[in-house]
PDB file of N, CA and C in Angstrom:
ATOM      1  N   UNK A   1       0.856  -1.178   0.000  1.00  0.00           N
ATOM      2  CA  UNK A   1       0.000   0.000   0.000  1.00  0.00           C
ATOM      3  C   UNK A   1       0.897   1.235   0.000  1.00  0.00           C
ATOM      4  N   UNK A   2       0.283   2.140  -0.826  1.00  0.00           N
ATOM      5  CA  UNK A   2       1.098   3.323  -0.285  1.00  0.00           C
ATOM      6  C   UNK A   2       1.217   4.030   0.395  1.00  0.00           C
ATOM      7  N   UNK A   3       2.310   5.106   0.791  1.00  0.00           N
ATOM      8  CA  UNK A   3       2.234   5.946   1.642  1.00  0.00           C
ATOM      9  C   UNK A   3       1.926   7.170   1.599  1.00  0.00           C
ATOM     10  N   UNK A   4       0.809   7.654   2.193  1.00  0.00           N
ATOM     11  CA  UNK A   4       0.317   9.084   2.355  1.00  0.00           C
ATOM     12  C   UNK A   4       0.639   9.903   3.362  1.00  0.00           C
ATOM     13  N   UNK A   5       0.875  11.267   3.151  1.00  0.00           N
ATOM     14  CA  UNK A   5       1.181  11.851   4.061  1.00  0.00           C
ATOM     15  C   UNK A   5       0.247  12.311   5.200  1.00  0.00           C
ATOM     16  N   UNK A   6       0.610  12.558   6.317  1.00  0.00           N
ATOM     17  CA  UNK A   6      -0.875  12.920   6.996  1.00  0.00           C
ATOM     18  C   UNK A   6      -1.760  14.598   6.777  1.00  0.00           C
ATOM     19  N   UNK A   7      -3.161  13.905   7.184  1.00  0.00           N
ATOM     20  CA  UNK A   7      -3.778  15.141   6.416  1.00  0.00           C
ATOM     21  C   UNK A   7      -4.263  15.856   7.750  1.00  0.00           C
ATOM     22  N   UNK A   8      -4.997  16.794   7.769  1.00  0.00           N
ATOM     23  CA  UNK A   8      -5.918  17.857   9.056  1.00  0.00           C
ATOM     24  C   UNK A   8      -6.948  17.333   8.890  1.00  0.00           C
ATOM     25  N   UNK A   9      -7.568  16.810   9.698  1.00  0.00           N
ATOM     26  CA  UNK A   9      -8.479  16.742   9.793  1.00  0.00           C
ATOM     27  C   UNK A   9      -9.812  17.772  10.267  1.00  0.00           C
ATOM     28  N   UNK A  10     -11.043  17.760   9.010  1.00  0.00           N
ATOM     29  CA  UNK A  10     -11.560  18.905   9.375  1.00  0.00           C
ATOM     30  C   UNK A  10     -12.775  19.407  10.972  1.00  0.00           C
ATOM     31  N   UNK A  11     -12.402  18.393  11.678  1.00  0.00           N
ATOM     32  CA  UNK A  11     -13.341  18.496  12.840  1.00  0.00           C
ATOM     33  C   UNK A  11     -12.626  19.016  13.906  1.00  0.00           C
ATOM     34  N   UNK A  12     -11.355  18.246  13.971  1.00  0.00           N
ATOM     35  CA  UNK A  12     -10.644  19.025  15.292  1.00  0.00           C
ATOM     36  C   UNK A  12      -9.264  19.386  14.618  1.00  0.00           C
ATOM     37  N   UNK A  13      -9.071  19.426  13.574  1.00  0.00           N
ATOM     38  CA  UNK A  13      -7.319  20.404  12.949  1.00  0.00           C
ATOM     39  C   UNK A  13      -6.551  19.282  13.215  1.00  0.00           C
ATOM     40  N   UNK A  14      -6.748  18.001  14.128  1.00  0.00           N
ATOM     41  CA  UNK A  14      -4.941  17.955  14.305  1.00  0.00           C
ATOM     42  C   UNK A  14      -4.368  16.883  12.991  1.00  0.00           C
ATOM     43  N   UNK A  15      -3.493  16.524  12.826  1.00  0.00           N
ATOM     44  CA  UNK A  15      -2.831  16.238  11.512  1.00  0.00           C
ATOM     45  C   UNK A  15      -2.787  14.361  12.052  1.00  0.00           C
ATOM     46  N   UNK A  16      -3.862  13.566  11.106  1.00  0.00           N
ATOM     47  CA  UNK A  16      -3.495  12.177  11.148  1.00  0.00           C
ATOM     48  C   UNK A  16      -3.361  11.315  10.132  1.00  0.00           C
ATOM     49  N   UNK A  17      -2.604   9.843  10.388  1.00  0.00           N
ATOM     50  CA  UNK A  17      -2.215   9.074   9.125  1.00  0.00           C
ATOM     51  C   UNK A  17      -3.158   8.566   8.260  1.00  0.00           C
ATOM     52  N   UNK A  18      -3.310   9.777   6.657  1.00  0.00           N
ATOM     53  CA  UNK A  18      -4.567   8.752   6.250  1.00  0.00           C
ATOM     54  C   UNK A  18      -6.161   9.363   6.259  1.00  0.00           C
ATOM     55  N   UNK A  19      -5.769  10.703   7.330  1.00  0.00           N
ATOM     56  CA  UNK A  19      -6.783  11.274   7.624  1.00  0.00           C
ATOM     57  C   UNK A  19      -8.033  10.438   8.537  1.00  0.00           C
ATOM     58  N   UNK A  20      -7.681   9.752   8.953  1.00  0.00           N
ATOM     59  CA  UNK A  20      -8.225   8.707  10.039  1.00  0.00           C
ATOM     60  C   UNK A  20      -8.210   9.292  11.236  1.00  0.00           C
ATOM     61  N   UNK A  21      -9.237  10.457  11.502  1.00  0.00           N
ATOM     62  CA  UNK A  21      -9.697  10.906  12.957  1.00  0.00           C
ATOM     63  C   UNK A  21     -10.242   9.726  14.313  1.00  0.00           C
ATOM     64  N   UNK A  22      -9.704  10.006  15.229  1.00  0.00           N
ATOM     65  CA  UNK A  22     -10.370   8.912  16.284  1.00  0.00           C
ATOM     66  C   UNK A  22     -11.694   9.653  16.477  1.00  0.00           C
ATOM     67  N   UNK A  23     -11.984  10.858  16.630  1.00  0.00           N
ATOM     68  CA  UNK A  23     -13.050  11.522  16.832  1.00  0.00           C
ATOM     69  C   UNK A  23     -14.215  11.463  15.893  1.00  0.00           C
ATOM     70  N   UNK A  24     -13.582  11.000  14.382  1.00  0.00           N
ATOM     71  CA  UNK A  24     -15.124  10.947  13.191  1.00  0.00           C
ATOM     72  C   UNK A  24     -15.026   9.696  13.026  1.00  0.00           C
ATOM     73  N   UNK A  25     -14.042   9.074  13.283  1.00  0.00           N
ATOM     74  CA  UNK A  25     -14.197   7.406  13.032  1.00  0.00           C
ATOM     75  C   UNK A  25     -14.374   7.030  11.898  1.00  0.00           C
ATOM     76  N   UNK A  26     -14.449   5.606  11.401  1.00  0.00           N
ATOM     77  CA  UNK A  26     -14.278   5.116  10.303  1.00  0.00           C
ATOM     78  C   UNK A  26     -15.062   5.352   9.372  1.00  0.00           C
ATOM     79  N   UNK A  27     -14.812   5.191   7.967  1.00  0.00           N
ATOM     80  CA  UNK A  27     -15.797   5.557   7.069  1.00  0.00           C
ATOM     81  C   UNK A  27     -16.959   4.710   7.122  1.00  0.00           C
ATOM     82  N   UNK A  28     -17.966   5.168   6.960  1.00  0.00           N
ATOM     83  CA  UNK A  28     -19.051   4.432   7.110  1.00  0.00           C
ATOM     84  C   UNK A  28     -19.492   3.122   6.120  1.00  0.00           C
ATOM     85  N   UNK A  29     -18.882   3.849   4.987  1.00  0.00           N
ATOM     86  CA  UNK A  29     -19.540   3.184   3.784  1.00  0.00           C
ATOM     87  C   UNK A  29     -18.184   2.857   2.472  1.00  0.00           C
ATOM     88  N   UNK A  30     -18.134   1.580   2.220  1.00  0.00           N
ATOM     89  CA  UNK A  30     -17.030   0.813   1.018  1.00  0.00           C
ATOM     90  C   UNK A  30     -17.543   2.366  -1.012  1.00  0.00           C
ATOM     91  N   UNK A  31     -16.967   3.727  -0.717  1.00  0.00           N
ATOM     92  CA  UNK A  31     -17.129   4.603  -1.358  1.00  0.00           C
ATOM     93  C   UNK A  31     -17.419   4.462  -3.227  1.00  0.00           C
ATOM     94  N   UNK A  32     -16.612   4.193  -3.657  1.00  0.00           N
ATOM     95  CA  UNK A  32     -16.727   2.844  -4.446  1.00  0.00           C
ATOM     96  C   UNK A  32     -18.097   1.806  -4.825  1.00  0.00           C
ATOM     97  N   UNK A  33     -18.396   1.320  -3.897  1.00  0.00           N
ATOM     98  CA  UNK A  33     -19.607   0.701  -4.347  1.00  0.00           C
ATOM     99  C   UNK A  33     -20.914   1.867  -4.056  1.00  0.00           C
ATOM    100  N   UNK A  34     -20.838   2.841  -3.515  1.00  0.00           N
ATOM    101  CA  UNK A  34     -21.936   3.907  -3.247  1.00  0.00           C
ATOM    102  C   UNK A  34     -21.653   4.610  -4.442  1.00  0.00           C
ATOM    103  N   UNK A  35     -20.888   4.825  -4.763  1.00  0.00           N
ATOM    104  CA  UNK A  35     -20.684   5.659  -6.157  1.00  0.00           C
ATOM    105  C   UNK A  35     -21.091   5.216  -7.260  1.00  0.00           C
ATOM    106  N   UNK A  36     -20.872   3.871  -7.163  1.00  0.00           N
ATOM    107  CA  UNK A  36     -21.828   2.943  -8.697  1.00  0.00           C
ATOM    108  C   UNK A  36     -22.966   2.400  -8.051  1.00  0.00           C
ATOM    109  N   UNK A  37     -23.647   2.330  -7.136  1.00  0.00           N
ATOM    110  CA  UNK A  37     -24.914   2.533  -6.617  1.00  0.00           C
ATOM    111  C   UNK A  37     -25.508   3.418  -7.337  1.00  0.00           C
ATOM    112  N   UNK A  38     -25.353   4.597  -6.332  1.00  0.00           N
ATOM    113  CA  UNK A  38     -25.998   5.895  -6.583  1.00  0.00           C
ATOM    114  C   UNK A  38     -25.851   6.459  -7.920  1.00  0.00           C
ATOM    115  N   UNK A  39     -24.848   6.093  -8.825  1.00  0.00           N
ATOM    116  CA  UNK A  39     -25.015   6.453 -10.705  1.00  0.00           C
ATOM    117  C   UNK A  39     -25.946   5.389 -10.975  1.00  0.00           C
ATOM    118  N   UNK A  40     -25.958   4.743 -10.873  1.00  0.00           N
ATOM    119  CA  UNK A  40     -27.479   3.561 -11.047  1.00  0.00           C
ATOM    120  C   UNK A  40     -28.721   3.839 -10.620  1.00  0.00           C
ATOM    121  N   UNK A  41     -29.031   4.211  -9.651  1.00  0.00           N
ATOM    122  CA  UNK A  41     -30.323   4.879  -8.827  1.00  0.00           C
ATOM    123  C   UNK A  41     -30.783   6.230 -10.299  1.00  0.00           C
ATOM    124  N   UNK A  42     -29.635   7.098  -9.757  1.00  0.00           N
ATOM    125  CA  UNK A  42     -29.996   8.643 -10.598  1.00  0.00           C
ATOM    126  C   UNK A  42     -30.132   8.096 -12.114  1.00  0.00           C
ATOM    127  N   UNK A  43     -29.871   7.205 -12.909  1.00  0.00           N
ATOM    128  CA  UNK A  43     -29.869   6.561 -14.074  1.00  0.00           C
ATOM    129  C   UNK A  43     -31.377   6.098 -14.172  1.00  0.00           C
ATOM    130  N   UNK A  44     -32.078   5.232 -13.476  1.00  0.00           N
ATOM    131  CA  UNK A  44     -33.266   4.968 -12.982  1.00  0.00           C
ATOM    132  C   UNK A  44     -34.511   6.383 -12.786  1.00  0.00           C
ATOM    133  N   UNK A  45     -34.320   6.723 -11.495  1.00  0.00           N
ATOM    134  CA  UNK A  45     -34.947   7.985 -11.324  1.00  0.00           C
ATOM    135  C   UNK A  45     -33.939   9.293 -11.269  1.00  0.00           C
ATOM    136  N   UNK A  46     -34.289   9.765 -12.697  1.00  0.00           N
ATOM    137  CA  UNK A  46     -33.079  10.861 -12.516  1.00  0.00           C
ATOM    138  C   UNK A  46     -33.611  12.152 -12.051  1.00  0.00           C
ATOM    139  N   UNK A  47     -34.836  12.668 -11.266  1.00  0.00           N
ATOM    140  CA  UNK A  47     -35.255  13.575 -11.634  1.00  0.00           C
ATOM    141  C   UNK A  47     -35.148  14.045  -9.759  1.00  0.00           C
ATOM    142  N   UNK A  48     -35.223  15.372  -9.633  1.00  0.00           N
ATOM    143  CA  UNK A  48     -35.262  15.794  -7.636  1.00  0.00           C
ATOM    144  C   UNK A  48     -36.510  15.534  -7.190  1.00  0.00           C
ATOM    145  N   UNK A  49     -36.791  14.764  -6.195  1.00  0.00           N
ATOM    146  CA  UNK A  49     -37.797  13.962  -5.836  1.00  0.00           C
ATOM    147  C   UNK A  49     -38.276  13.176  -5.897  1.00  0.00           C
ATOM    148  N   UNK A  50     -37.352  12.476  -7.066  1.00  0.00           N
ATOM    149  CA  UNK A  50     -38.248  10.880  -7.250  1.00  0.00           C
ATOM    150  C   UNK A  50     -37.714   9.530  -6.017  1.00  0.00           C
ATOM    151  N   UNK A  51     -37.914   8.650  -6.032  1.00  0.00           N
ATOM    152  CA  UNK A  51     -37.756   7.616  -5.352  1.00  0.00           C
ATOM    153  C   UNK A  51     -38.229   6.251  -5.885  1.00  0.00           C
ATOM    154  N   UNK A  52     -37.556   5.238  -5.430  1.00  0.00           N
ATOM    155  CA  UNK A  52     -37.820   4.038  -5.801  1.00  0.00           C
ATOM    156  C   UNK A  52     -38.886   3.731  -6.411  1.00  0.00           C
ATOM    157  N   UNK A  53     -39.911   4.056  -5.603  1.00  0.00           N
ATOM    158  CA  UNK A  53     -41.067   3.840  -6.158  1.00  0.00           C
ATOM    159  C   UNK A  53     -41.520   4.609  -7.824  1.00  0.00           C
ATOM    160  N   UNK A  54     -40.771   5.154  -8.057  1.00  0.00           N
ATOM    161  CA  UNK A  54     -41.255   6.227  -9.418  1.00  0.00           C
ATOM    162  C   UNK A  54     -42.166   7.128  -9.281  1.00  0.00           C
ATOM    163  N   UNK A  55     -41.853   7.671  -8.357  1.00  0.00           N
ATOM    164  CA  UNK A  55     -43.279   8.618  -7.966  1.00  0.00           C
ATOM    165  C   UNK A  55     -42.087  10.102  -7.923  1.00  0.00           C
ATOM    166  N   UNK A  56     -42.925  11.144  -7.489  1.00  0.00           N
ATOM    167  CA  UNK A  56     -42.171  12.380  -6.789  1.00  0.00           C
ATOM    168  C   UNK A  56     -42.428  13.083  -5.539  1.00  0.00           C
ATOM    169  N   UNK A  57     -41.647  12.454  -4.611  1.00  0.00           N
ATOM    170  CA  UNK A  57     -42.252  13.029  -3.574  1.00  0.00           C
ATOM    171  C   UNK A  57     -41.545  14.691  -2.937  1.00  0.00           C
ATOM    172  N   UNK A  58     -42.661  15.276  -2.560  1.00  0.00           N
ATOM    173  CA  UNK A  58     -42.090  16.910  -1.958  1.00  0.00           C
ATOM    174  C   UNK A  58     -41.863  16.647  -0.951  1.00  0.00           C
ATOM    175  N   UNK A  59     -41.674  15.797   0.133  1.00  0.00           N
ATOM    176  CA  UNK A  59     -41.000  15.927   1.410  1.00  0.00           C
ATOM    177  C   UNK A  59     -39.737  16.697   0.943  1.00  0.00           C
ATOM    178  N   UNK A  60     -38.693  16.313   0.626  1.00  0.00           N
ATOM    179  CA  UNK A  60     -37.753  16.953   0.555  1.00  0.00           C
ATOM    180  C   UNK A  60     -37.228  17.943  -0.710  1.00  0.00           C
ATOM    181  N   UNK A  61     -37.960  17.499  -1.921  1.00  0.00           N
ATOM    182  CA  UNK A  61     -37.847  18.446  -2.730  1.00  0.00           C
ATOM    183  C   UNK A  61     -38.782  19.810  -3.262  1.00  0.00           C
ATOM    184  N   UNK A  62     -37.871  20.588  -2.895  1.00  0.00           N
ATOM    185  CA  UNK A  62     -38.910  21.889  -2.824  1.00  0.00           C
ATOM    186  C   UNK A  62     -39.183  21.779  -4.875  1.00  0.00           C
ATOM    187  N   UNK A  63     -38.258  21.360  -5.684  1.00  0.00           N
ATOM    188  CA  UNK A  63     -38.605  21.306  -6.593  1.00  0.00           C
ATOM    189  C   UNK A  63     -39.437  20.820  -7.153  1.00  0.00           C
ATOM    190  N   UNK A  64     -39.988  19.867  -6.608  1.00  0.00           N
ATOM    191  CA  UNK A  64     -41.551  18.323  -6.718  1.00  0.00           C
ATOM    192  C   UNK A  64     -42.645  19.609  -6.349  1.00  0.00           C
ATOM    193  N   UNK A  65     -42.173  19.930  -5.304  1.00  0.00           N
ATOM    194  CA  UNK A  65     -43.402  21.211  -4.473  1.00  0.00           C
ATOM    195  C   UNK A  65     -43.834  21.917  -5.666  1.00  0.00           C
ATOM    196  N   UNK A  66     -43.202  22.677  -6.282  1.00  0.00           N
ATOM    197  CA  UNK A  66     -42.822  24.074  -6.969  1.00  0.00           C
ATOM    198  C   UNK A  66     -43.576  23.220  -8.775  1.00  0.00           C
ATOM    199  N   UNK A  67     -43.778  21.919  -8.598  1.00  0.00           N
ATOM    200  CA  UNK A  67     -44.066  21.326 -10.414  1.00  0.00           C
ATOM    201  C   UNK A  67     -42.903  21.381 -11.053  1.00  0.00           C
ATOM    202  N   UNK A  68     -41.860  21.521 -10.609  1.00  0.00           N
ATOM    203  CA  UNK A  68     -40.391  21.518 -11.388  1.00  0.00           C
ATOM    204  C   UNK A  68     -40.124  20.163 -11.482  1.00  0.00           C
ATOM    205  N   UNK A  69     -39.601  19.765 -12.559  1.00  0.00           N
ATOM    206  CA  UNK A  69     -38.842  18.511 -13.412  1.00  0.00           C
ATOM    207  C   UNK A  69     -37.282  18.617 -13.223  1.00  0.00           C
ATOM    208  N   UNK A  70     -36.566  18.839 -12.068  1.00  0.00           N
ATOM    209  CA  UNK A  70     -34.938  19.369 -12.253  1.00  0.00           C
ATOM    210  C   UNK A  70     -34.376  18.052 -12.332  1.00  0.00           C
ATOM    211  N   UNK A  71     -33.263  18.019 -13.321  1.00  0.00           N
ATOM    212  CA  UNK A  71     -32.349  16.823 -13.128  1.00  0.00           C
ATOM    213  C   UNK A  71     -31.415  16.522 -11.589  1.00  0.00           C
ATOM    214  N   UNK A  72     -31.673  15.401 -11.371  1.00  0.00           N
ATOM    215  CA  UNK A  72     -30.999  15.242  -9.931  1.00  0.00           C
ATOM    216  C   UNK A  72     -29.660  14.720 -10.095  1.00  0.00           C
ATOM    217  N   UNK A  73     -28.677  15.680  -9.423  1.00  0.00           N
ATOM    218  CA  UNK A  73     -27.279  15.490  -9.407  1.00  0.00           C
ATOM    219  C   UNK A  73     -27.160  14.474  -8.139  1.00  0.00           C
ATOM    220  N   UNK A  74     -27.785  14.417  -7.502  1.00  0.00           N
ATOM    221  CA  UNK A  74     -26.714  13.427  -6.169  1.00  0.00           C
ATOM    222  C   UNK A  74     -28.053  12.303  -6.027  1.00  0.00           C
ATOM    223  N   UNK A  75     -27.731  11.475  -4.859  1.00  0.00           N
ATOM    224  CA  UNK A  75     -28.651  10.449  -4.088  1.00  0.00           C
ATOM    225  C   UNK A  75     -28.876  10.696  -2.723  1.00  0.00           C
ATOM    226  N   UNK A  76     -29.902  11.002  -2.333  1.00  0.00           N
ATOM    227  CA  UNK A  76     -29.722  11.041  -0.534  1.00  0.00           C
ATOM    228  C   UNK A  76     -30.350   9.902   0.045  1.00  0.00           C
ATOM    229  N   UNK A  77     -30.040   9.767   1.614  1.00  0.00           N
ATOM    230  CA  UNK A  77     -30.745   8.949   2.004  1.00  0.00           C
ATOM    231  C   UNK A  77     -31.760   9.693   2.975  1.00  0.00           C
ATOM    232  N   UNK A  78     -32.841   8.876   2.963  1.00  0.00           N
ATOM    233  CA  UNK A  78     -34.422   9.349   3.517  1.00  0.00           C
ATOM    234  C   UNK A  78     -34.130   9.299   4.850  1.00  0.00           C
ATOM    235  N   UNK A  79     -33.623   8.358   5.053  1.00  0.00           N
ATOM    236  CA  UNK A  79     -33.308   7.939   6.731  1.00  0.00           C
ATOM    237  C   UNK A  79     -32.000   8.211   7.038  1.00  0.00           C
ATOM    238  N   UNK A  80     -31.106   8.696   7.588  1.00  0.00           N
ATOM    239  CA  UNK A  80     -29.332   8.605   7.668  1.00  0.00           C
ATOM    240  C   UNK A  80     -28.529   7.440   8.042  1.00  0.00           C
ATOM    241  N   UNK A  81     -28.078   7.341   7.720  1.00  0.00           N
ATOM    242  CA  UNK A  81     -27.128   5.722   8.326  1.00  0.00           C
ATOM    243  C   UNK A  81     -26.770   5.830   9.747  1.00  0.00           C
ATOM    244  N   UNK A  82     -26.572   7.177  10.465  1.00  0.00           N
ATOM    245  CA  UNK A  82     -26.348   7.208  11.634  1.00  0.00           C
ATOM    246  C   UNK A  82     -27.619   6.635  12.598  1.00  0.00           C
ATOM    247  N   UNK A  83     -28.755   7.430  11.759  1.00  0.00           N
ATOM    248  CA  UNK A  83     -30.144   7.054  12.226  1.00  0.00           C
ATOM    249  C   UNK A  83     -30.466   5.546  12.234  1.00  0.00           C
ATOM    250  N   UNK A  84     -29.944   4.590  11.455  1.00  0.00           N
ATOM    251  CA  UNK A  84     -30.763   3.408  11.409  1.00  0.00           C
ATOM    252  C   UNK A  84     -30.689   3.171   9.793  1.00  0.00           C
ATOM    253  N   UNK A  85     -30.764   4.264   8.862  1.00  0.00           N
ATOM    254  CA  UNK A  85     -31.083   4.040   7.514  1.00  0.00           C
ATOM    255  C   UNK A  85     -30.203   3.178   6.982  1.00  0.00           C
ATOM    256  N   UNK A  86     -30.890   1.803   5.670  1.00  0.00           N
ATOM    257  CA  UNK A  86     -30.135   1.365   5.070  1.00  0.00           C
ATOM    258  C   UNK A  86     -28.881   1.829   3.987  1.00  0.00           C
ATOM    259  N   UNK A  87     -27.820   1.512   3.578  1.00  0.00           N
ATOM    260  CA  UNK A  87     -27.229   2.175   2.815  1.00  0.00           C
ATOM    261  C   UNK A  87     -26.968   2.092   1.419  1.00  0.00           C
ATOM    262  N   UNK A  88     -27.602   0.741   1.027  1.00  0.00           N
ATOM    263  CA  UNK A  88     -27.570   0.885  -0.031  1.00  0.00           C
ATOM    264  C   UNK A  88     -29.224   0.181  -0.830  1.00  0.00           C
ATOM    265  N   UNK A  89     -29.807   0.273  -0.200  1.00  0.00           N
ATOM    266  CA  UNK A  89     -31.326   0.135  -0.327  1.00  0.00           C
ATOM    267  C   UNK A  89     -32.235   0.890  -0.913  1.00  0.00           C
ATOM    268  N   UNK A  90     -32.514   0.390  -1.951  1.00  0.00           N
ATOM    269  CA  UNK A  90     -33.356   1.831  -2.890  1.00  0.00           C
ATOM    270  C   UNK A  90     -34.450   2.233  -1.921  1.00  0.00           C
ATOM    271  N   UNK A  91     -35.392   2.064  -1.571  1.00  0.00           N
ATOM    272  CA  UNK A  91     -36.110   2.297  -0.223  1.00  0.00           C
ATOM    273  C   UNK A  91     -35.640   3.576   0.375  1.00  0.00           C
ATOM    274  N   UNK A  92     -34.460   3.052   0.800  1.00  0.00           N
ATOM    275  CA  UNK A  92     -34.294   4.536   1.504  1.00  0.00           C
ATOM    276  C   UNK A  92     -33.194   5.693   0.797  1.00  0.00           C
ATOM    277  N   UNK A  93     -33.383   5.549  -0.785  1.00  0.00           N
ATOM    278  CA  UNK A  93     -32.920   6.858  -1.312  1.00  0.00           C
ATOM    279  C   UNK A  93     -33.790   7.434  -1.981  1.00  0.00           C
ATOM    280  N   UNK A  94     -33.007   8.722  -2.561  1.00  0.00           N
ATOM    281  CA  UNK A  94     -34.051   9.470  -3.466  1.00  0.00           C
ATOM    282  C   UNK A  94     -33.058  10.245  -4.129  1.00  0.00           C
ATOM    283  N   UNK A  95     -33.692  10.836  -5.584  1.00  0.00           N
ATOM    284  CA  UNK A  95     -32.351  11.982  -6.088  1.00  0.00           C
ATOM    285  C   UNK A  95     -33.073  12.968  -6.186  1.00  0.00           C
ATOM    286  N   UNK A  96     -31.928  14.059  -5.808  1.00  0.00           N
ATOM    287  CA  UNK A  96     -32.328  15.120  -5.285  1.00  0.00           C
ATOM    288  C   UNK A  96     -31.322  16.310  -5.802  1.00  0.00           C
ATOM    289  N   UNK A  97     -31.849  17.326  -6.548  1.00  0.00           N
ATOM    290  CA  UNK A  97     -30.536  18.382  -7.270  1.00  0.00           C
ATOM    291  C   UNK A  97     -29.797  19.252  -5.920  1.00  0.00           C
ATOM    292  N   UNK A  98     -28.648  19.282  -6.222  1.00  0.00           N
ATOM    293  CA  UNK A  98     -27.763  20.273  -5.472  1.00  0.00           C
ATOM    294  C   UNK A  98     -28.393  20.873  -4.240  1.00  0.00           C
ATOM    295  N   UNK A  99     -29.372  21.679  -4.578  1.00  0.00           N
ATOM    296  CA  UNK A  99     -30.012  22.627  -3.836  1.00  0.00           C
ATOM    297  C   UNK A  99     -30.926  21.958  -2.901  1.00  0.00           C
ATOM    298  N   UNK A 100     -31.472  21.010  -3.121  1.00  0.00           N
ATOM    299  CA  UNK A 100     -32.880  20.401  -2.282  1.00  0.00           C
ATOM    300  C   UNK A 100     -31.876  19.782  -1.474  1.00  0.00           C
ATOM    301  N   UNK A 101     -30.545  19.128  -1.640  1.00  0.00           N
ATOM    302  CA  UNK A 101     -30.149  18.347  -0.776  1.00  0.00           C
ATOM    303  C   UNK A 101     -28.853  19.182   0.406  1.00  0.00           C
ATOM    304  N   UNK A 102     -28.687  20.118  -0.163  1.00  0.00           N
ATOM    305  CA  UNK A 102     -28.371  21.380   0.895  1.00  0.00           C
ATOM    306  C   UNK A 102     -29.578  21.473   1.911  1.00  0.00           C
ATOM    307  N   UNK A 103     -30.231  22.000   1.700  1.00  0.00           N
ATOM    308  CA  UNK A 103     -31.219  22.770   2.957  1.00  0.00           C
ATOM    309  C   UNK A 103     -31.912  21.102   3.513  1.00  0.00           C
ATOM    310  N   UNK A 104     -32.094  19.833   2.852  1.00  0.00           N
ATOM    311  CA  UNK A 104     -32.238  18.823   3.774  1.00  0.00           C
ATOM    312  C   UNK A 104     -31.282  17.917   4.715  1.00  0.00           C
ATOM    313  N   UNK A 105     -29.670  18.317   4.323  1.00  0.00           N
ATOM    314  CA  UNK A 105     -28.622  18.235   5.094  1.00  0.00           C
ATOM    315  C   UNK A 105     -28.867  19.138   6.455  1.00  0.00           C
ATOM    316  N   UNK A 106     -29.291  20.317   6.023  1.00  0.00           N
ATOM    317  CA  UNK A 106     -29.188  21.733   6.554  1.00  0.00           C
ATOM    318  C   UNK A 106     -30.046  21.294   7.583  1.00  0.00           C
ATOM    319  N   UNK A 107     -31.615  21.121   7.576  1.00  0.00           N
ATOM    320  CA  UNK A 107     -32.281  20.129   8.230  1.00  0.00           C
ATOM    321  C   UNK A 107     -32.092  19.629   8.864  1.00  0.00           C
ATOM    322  N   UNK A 108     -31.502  18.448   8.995  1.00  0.00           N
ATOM    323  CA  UNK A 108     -31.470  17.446   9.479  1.00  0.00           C
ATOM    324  C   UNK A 108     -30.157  17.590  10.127  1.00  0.00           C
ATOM    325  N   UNK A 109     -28.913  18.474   9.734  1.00  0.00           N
ATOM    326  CA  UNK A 109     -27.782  18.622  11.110  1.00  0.00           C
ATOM    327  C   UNK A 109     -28.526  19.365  12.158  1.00  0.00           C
ATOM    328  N   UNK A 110     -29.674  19.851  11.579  1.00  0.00           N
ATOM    329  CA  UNK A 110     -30.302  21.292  13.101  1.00  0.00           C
ATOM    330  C   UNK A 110     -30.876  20.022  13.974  1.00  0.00           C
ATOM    331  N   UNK A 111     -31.628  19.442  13.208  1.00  0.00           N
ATOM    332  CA  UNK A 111     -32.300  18.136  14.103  1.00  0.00           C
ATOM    333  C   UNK A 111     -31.547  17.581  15.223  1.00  0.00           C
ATOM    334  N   UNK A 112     -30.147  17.150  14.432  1.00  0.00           N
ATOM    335  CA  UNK A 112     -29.716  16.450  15.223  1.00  0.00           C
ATOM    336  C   UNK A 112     -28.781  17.847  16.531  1.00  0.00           C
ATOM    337  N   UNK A 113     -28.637  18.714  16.351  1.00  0.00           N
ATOM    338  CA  UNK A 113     -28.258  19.434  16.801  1.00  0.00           C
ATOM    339  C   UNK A 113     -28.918  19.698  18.167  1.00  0.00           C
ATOM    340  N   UNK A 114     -30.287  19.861  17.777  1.00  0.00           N
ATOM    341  CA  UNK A 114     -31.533  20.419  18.303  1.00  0.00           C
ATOM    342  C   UNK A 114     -31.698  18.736  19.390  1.00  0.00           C
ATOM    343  N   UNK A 115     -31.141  17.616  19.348  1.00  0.00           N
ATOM    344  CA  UNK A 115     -31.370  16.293  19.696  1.00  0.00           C
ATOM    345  C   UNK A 115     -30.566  16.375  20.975  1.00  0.00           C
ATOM    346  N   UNK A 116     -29.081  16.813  20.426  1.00  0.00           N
ATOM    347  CA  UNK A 116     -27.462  16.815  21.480  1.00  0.00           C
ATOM    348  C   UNK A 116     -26.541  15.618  20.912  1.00  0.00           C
TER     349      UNK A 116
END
């Protein structure tokens, strides 16, 4: 394997091997297979708000709300993996453009914020 130099980590600054914080802990998810997941999903339902089911739902997209058709750049999950949510389970994704999945990040860190 090779060798990397150590990086900062962006939660507490200090410099580790790999960027491997003890404080954020391991990656959650094999990145790689979420990445050809989620181009498969958005390939399927490419549009902000759709979901497995082929429907559009406005819970989270203000664009579904609004009658907008926007192409969806990313995949989110409905539920979070921290929460319980599956991770690679169409069930619990949806695609969602840039913007809808800002302010439901945005969301949902206040939640958990608002939790402790």
């Amino acid at each position: 394997m090779p060798w990397a130099p150590p990086r900062a980590c962006p939660r507490c600054g200090a410099l580790h091997a790999g960027g491997a914080c003890p404080q954020r802990g391991p990656v959650p998810y094999d990145r790689r297979a979420w990445r050809r997941h989620s181009q498969a999903f958005r390939a399927r339902y490419p549009y902000c708000g759709m979901r497995a089911d082929g429907a559009f739902h406005p819970d989270d997209s203000i664009c579904t709300r609004r009658g907008l058709q926007i192409l969806a750049d990313q995949v989110d999950h409905i539920v979070a993996i921290v929460d319980g949510g599956a991770l690679l389970e169409d069930a619990n994704l949806q695609s969602l453009c840039g913007g809808c999945h800002r302010r439901k990040t945005i969301a949902d860190q206040a939640g958990l914020n608002a939790r402790g």
